[in-house]
PDB file of N, CA and C in Angstrom:
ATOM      1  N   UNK A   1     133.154 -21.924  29.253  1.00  0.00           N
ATOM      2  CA  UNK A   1     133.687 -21.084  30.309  1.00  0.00           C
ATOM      3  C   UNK A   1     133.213 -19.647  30.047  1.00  0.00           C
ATOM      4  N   UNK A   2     132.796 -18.703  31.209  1.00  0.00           N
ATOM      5  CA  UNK A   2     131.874 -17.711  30.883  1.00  0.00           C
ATOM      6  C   UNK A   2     133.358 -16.616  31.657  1.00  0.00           C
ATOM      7  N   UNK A   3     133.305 -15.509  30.887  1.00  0.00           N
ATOM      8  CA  UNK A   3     134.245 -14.413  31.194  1.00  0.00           C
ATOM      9  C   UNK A   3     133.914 -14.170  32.066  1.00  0.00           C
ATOM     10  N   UNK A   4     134.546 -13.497  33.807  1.00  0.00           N
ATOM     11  CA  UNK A   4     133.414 -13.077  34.626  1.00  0.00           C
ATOM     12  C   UNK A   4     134.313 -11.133  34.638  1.00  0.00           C
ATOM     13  N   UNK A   5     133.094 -10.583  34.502  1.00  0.00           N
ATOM     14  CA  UNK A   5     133.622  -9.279  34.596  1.00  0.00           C
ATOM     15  C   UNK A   5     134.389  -8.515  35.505  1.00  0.00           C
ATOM     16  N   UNK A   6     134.683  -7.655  36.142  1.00  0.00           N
ATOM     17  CA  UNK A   6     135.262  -7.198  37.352  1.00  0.00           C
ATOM     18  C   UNK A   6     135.102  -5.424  37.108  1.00  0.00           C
ATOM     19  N   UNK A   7     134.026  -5.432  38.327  1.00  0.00           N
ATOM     20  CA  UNK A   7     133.121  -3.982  38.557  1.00  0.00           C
ATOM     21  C   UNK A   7     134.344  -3.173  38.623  1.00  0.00           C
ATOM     22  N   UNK A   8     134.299  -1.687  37.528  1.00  0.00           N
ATOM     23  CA  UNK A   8     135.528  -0.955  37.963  1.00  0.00           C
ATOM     24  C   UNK A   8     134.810   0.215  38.842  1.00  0.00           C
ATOM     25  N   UNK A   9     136.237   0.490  39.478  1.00  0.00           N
ATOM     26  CA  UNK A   9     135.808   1.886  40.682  1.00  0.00           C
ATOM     27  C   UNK A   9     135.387   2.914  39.619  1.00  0.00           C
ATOM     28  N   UNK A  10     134.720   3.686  39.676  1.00  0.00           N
ATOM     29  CA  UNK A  10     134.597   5.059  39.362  1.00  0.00           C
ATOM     30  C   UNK A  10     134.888   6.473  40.031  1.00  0.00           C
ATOM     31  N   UNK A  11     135.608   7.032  38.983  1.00  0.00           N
ATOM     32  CA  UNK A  11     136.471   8.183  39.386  1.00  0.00           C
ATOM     33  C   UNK A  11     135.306   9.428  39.164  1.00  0.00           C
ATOM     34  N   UNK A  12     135.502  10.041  40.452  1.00  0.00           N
ATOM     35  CA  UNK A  12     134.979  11.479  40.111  1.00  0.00           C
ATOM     36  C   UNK A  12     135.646  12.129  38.253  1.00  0.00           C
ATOM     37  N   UNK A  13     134.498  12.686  37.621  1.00  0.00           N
ATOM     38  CA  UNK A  13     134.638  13.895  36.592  1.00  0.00           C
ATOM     39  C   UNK A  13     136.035  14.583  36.973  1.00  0.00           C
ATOM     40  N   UNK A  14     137.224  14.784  36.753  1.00  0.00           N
ATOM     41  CA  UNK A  14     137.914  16.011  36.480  1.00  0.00           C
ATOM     42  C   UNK A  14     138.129  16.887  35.640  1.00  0.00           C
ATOM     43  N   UNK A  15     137.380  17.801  35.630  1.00  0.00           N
ATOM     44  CA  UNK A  15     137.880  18.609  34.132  1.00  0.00           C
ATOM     45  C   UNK A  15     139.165  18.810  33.889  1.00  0.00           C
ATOM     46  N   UNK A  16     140.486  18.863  34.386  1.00  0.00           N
ATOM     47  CA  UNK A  16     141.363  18.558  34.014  1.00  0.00           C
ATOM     48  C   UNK A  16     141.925  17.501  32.723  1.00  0.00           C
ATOM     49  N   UNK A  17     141.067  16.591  33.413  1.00  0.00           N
ATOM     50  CA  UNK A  17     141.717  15.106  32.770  1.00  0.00           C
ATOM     51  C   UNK A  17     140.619  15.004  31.527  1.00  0.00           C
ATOM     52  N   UNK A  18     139.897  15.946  30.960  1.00  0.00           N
ATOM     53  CA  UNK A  18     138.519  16.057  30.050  1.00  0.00           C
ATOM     54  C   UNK A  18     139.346  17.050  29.041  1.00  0.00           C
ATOM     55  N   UNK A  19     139.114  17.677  27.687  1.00  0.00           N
ATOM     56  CA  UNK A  19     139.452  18.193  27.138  1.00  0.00           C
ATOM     57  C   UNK A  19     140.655  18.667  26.485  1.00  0.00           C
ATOM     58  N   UNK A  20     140.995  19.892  26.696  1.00  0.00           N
ATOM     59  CA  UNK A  20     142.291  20.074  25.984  1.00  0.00           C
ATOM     60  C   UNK A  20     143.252  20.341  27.094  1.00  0.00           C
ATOM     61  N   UNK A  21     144.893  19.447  27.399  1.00  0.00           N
ATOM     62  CA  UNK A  21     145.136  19.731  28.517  1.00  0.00           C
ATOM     63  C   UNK A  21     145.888  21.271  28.580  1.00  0.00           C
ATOM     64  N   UNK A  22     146.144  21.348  27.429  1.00  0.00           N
ATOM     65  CA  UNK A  22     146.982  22.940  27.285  1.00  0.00           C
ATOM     66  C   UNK A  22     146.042  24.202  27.571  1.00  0.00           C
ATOM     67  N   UNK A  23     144.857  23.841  28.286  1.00  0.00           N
ATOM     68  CA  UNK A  23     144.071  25.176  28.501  1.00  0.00           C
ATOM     69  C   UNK A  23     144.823  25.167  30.084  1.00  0.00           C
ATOM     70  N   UNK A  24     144.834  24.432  31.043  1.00  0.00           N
ATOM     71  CA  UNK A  24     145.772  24.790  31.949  1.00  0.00           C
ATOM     72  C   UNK A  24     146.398  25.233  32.117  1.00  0.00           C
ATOM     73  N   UNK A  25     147.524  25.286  31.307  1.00  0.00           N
ATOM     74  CA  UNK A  25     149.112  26.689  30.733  1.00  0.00           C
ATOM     75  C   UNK A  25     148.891  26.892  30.120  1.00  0.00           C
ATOM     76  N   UNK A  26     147.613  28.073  29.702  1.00  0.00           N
ATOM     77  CA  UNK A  26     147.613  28.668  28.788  1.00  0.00           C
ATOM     78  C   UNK A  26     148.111  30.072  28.909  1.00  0.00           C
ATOM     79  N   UNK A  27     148.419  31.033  28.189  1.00  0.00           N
ATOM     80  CA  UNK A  27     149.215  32.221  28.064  1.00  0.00           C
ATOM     81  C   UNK A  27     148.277  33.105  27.664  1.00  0.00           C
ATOM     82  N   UNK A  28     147.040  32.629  27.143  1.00  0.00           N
ATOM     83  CA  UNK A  28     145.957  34.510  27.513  1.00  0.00           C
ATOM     84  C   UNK A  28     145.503  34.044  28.902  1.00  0.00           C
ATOM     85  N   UNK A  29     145.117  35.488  29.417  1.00  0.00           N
ATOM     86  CA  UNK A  29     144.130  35.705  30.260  1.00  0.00           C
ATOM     87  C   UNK A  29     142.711  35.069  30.570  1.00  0.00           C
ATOM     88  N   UNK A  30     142.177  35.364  29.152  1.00  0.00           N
ATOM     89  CA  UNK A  30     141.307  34.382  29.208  1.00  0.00           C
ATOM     90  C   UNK A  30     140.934  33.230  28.602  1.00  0.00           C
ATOM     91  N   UNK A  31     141.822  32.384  28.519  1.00  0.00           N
ATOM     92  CA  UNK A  31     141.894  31.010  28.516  1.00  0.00           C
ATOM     93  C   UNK A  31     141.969  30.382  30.158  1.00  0.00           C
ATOM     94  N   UNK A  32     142.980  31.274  30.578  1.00  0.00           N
ATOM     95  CA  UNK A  32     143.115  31.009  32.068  1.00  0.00           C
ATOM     96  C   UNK A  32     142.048  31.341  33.347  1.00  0.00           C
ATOM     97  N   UNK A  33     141.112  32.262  32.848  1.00  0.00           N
ATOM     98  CA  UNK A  33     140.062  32.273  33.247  1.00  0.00           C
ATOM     99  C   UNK A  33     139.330  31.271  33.053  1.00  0.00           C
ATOM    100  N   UNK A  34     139.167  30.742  31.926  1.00  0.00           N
ATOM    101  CA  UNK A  34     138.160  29.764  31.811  1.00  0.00           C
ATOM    102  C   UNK A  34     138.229  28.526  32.312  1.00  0.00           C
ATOM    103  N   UNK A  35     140.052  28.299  32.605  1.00  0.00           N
ATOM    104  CA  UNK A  35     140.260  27.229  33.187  1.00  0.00           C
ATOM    105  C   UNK A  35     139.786  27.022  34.731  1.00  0.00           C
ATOM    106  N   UNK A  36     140.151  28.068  35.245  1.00  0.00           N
ATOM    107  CA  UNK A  36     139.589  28.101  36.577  1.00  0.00           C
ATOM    108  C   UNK A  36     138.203  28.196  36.570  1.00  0.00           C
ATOM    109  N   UNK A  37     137.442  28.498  35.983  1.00  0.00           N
ATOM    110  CA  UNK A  37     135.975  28.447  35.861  1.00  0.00           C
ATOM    111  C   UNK A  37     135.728  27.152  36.091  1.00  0.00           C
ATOM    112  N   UNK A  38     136.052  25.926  34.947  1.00  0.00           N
ATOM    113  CA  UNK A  38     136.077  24.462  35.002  1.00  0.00           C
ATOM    114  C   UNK A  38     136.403  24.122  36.338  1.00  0.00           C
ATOM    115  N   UNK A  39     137.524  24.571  37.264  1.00  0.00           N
ATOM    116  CA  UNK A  39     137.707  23.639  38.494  1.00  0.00           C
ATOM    117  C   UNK A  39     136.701  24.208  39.706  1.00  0.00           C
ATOM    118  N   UNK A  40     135.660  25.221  39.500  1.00  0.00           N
ATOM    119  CA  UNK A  40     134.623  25.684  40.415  1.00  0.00           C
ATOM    120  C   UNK A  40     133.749  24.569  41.716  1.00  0.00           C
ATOM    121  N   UNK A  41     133.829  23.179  40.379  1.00  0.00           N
ATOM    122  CA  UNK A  41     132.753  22.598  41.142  1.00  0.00           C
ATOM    123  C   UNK A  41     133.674  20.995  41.264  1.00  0.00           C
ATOM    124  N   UNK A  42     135.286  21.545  40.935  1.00  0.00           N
ATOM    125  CA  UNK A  42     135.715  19.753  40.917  1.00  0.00           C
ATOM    126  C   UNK A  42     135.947  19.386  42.150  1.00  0.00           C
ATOM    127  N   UNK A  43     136.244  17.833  42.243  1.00  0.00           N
ATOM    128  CA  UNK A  43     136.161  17.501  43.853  1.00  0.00           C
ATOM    129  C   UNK A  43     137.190  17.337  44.392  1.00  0.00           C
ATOM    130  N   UNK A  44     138.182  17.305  43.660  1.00  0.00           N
ATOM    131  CA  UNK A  44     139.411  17.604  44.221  1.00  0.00           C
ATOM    132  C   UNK A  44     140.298  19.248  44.393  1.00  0.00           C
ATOM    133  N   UNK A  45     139.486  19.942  44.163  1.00  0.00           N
ATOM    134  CA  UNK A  45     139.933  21.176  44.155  1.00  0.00           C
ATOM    135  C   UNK A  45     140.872  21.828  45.404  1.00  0.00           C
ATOM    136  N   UNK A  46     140.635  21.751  46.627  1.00  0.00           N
ATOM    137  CA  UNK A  46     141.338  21.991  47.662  1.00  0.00           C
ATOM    138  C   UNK A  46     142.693  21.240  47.714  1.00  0.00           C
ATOM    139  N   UNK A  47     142.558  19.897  47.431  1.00  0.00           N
ATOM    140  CA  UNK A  47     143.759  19.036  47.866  1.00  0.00           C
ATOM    141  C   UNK A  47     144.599  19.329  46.147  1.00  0.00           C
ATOM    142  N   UNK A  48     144.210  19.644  45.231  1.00  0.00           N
ATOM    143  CA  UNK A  48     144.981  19.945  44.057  1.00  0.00           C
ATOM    144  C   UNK A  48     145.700  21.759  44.475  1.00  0.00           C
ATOM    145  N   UNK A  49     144.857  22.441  45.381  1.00  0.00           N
ATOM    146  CA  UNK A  49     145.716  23.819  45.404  1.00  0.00           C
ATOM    147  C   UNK A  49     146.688  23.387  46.487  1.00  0.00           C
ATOM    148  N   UNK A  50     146.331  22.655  47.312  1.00  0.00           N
ATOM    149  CA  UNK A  50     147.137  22.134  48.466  1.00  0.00           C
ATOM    150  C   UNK A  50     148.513  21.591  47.569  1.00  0.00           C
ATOM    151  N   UNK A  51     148.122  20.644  46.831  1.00  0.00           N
ATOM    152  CA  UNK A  51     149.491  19.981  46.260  1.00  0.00           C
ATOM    153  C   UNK A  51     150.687  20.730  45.900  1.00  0.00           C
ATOM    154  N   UNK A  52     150.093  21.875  44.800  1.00  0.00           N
ATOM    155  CA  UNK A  52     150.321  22.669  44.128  1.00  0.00           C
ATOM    156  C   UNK A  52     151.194  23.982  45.079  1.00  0.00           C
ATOM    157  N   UNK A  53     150.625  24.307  45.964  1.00  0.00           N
ATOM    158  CA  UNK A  53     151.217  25.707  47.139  1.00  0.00           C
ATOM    159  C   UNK A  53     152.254  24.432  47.709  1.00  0.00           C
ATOM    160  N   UNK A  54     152.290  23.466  47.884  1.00  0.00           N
ATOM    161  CA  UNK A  54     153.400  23.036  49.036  1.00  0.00           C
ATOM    162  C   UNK A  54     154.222  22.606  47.648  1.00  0.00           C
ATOM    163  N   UNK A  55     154.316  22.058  45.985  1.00  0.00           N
ATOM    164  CA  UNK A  55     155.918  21.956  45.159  1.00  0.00           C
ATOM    165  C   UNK A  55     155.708  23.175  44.242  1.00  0.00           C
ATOM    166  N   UNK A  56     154.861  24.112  44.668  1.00  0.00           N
ATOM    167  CA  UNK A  56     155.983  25.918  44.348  1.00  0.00           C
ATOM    168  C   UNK A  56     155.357  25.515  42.772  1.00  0.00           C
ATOM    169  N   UNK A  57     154.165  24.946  42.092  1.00  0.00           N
ATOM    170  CA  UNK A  57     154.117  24.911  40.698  1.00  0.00           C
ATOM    171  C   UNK A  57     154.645  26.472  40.153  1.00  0.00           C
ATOM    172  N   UNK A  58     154.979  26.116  39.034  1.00  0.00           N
ATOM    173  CA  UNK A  58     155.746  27.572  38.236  1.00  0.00           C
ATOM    174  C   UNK A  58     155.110  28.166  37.631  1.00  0.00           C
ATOM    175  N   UNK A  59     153.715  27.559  37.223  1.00  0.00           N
ATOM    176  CA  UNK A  59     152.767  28.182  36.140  1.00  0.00           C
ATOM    177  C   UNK A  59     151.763  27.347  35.902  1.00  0.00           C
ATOM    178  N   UNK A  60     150.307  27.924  35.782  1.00  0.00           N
ATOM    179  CA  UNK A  60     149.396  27.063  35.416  1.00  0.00           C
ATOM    180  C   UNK A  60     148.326  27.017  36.509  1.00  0.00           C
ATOM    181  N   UNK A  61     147.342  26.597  35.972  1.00  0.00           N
ATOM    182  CA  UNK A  61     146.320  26.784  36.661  1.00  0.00           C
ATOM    183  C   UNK A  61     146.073  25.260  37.886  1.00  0.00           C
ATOM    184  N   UNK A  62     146.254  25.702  39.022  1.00  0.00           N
ATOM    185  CA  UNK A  62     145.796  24.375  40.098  1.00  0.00           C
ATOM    186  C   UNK A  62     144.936  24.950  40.844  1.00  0.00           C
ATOM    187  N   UNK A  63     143.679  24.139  41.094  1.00  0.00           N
ATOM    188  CA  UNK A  63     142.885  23.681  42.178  1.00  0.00           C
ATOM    189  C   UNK A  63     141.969  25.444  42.167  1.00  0.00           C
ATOM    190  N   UNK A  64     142.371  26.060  40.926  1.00  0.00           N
ATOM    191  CA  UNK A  64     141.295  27.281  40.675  1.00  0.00           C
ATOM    192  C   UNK A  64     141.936  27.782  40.950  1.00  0.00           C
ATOM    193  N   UNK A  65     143.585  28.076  40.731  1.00  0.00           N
ATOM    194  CA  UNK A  65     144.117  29.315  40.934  1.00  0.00           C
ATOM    195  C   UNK A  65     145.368  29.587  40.092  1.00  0.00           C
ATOM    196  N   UNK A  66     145.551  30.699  39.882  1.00  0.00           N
ATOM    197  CA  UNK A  66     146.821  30.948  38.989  1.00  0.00           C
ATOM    198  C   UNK A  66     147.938  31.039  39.641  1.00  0.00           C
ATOM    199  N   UNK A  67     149.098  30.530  38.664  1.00  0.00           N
ATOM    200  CA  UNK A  67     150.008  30.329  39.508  1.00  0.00           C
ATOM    201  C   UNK A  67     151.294  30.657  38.670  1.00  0.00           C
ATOM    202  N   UNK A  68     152.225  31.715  39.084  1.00  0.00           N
ATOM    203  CA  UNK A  68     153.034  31.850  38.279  1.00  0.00           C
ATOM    204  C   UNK A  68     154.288  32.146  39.250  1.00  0.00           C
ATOM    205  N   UNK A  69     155.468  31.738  38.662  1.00  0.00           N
ATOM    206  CA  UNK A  69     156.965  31.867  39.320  1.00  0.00           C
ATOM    207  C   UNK A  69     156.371  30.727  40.876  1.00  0.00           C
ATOM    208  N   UNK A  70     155.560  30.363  41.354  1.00  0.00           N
ATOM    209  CA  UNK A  70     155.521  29.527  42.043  1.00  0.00           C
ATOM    210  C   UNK A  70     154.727  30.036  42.941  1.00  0.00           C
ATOM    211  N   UNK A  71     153.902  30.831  42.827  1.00  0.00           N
ATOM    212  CA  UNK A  71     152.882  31.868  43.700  1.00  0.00           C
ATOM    213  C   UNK A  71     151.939  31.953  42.793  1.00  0.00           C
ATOM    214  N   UNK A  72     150.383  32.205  43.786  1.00  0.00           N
ATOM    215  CA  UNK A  72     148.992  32.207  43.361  1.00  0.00           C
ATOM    216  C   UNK A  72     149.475  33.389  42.686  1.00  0.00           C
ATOM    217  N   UNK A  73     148.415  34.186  41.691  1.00  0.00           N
ATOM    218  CA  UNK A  73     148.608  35.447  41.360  1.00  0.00           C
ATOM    219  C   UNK A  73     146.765  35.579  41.115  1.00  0.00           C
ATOM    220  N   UNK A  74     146.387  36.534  41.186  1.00  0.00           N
ATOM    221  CA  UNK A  74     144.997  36.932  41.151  1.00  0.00           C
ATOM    222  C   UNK A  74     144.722  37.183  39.692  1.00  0.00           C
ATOM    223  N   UNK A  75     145.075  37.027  39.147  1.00  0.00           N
ATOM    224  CA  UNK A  75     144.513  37.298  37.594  1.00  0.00           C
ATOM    225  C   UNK A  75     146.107  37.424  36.656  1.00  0.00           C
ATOM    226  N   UNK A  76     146.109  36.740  35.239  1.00  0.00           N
ATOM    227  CA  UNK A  76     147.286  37.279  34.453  1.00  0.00           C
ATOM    228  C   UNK A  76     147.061  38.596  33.937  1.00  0.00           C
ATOM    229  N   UNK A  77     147.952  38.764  33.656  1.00  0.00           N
ATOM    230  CA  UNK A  77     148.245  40.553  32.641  1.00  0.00           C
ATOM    231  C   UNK A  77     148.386  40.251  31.485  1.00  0.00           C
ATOM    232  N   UNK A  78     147.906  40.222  30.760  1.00  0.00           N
ATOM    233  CA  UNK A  78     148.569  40.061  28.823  1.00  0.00           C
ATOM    234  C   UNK A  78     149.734  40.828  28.749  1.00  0.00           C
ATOM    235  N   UNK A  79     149.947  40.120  27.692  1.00  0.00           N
ATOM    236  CA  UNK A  79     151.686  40.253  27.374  1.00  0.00           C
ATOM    237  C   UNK A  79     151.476  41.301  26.554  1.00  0.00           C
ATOM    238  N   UNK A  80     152.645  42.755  26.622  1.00  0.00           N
ATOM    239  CA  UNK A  80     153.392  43.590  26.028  1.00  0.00           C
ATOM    240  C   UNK A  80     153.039  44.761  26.912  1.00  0.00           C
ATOM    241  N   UNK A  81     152.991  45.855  26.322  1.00  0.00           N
ATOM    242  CA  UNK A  81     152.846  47.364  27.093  1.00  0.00           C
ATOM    243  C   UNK A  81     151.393  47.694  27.656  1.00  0.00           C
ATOM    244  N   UNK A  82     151.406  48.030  29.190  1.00  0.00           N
ATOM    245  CA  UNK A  82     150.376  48.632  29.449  1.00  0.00           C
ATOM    246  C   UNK A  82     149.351  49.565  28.848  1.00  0.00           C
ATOM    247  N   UNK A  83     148.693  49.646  29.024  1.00  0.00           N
ATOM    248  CA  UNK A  83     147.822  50.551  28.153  1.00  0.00           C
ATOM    249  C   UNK A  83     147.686  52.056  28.841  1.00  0.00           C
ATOM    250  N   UNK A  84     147.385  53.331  27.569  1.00  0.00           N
ATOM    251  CA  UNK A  84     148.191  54.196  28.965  1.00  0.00           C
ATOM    252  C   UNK A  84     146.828  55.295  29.331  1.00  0.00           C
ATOM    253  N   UNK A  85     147.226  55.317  30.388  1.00  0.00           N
ATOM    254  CA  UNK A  85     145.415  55.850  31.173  1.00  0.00           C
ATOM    255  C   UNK A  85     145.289  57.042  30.296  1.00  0.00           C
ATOM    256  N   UNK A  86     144.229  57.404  30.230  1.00  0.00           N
ATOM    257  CA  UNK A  86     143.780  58.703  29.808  1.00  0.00           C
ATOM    258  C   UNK A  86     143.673  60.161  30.601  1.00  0.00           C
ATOM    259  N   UNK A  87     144.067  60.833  30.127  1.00  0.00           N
ATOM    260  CA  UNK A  87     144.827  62.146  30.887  1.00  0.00           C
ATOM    261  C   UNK A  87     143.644  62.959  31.406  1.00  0.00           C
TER     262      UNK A  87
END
């Protein structure tokens, strides 16, 4: 009796689902940059920010965008005191 195989589907690449998953919530700046860099060219990118803007995510990077308290935000701030302009 011969095994018979069974062709599996193939899933698009997600960089998400590739590497380290804690670069997604990550807490520098640029870690979180880099994460969104990775979702530039993924193929689910629209329908992952879509998911993401309609259950309010709290933090973390979806579909190439940052997201904190449950809103995109354009870039993080590093944590502690501003830096203070020069006079």
């Amino acid at each position: 009796m011969s095994a018979s195989t069974v062709p599996r589907r193939t899933q698009p690449a997600l960089p998400c689902h590739a590497g380290d998953p804690d670069l997604w919530f990550a807490e520098t700046p640029a870690d979180l940059e880099r994460a969104k860099t990775l979702c530039v060219h993924c193929p689910v990118r629209r329908q992952c920010l879509a998911a993401a803007l309609e259950r309010a995510e709290p933090w973390g990077v979806w579909g190439g965008e940052i997201f904190e308290r449950g809103s995109v935000v354009g870039r993080k701030r590093p944590r502690g005191r501003p830096r203070k302009e020069a006079a």
